[in-house]
C-alpha atoms as a PDB file:
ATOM      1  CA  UNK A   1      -7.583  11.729 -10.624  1.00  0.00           C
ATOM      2  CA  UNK A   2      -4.952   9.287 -11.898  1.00  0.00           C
ATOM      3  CA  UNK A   3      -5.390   5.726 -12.921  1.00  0.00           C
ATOM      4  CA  UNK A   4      -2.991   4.838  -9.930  1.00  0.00           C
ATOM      5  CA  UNK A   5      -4.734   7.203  -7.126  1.00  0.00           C
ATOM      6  CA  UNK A   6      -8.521   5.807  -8.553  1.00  0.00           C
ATOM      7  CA  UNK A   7      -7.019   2.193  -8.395  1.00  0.00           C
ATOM      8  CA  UNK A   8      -5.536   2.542  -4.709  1.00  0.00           C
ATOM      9  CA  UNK A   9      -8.643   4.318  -3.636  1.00  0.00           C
ATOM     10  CA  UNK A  10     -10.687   1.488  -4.590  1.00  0.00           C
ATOM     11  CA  UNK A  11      -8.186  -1.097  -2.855  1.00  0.00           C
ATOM     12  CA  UNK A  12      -9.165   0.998   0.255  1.00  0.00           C
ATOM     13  CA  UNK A  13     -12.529   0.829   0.396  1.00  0.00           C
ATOM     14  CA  UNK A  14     -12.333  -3.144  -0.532  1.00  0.00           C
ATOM     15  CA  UNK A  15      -9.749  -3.538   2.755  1.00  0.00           C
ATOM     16  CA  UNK A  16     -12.259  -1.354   5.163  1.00  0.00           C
ATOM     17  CA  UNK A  17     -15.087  -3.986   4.141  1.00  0.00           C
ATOM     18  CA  UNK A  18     -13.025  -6.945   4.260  1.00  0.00           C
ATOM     19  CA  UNK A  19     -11.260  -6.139   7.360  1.00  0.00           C
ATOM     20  CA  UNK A  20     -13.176  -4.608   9.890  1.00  0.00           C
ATOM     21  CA  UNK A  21     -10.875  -2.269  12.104  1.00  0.00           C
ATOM     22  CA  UNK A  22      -8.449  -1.321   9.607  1.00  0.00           C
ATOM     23  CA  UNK A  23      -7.251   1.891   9.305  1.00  0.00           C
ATOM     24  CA  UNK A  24      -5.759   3.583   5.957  1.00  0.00           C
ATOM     25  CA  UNK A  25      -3.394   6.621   5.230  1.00  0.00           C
ATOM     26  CA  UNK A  26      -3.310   7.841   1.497  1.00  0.00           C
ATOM     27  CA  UNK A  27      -1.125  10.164   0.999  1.00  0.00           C
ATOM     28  CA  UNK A  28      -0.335  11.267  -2.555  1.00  0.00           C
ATOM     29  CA  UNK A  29       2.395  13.429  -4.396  1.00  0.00           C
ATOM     30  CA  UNK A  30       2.395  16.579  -7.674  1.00  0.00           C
ATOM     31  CA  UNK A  31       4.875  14.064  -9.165  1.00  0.00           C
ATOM     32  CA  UNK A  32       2.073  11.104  -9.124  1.00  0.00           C
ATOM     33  CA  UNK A  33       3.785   9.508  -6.077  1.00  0.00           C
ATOM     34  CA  UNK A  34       1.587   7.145  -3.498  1.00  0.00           C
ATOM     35  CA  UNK A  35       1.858   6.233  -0.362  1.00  0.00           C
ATOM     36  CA  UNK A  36      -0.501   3.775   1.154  1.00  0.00           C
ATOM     37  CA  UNK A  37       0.043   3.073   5.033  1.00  0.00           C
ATOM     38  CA  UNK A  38      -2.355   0.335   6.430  1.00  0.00           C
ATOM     39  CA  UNK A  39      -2.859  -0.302   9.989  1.00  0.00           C
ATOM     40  CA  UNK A  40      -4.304  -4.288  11.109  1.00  0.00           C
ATOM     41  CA  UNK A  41      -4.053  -4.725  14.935  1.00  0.00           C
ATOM     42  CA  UNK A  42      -0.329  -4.092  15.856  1.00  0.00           C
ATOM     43  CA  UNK A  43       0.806  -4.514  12.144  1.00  0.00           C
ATOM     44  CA  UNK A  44       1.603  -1.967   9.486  1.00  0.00           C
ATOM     45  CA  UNK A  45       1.892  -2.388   5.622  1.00  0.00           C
ATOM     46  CA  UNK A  46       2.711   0.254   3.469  1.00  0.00           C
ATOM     47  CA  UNK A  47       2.068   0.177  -0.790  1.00  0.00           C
ATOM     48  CA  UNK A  48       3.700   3.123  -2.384  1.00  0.00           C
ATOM     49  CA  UNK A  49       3.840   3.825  -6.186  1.00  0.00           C
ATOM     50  CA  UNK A  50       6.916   5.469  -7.812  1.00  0.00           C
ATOM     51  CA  UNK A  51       6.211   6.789 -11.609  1.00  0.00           C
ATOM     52  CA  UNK A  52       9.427   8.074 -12.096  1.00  0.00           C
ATOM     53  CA  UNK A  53      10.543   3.673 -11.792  1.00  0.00           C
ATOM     54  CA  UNK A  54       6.494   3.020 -12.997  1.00  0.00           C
ATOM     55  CA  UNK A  55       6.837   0.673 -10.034  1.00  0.00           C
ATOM     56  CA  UNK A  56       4.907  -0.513  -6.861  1.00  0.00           C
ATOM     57  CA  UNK A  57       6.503  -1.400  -3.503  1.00  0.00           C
ATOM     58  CA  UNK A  58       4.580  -3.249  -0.605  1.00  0.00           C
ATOM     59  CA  UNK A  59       6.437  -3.687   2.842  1.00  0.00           C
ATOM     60  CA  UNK A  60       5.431  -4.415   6.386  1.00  0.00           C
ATOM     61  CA  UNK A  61       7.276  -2.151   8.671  1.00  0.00           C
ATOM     62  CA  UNK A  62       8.471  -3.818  11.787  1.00  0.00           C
ATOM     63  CA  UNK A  63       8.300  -2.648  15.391  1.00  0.00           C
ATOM     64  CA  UNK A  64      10.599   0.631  15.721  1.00  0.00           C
ATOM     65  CA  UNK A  65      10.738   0.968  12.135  1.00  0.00           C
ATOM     66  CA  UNK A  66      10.373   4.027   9.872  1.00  0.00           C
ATOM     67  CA  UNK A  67       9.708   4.647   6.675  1.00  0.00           C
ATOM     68  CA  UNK A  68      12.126   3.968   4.355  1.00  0.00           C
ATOM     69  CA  UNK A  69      12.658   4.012   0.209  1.00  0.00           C
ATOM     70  CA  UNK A  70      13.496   0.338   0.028  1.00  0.00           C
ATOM     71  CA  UNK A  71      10.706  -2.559  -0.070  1.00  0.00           C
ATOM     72  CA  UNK A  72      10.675  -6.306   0.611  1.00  0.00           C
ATOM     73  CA  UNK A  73       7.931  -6.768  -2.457  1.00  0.00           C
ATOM     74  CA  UNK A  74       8.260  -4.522  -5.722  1.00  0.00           C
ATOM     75  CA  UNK A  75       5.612  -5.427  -8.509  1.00  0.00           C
ATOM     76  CA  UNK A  76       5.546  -4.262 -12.466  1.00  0.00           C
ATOM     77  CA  UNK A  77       1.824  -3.211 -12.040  1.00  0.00           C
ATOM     78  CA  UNK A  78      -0.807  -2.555  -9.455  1.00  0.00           C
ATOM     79  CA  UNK A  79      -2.556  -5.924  -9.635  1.00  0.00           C
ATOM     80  CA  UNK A  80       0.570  -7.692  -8.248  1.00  0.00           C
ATOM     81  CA  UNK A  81       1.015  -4.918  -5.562  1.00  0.00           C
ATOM     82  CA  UNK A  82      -2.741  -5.388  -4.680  1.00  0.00           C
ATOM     83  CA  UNK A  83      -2.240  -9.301  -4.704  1.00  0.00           C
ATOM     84  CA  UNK A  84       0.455  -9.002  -2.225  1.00  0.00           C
ATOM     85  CA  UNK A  85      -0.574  -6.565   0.140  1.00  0.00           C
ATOM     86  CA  UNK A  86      -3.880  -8.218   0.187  1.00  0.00           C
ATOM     87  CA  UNK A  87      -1.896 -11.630   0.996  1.00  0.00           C
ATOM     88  CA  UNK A  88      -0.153 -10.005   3.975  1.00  0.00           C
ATOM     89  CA  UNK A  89      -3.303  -8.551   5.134  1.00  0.00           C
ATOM     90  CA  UNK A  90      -5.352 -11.942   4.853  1.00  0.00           C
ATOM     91  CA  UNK A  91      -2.371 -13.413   7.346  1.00  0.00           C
ATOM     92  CA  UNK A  92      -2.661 -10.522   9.605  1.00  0.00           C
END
């Protein structure tokens, strides 16, 4: 298991304590790719890792919205994606 999967999977379990209710999609990718989709009440915020970039994205989608490849919050490392979708989550 990679660094990134181990590190996202551990985010997960922390958000399922923290917030009661919450449900969590991982999906992950041969090329390391990961896609994180959380669901809080009517909200949905999505973390997704891109090694080709080494970068982190964390968006919340808005109603009638798809996925998409561009993300309102980019971070160097997985500590600052964590901090921020943990943020949005908190203001759920």
């Amino acid at each position: 298991m990679s660094d990134v999967i181990a590190s996202v999977t551990a985010m997960i379990s922390e958000i399922e304590a923290r917030f009661p209710g919450t449900a969590t999609e991982l999906s992950t990718f041969p090329s390391g790719a990961v896609h994180l989709v959380v669901r809080k009440g009517d909200r949905v915020l999505v973390l997704a890792y891109t090694p080709s970039a080494d970068w982190y994205g964390v968006d919340e989608l808005s109603a009638g919205e798809g996925l998409g490849n561009s993300y309102r919050y980019g971070a160097a490392d997985f500590a600052g994606a964590r901090d921020t979708l943990m943020r949005l989550l908190e203001t759920a």
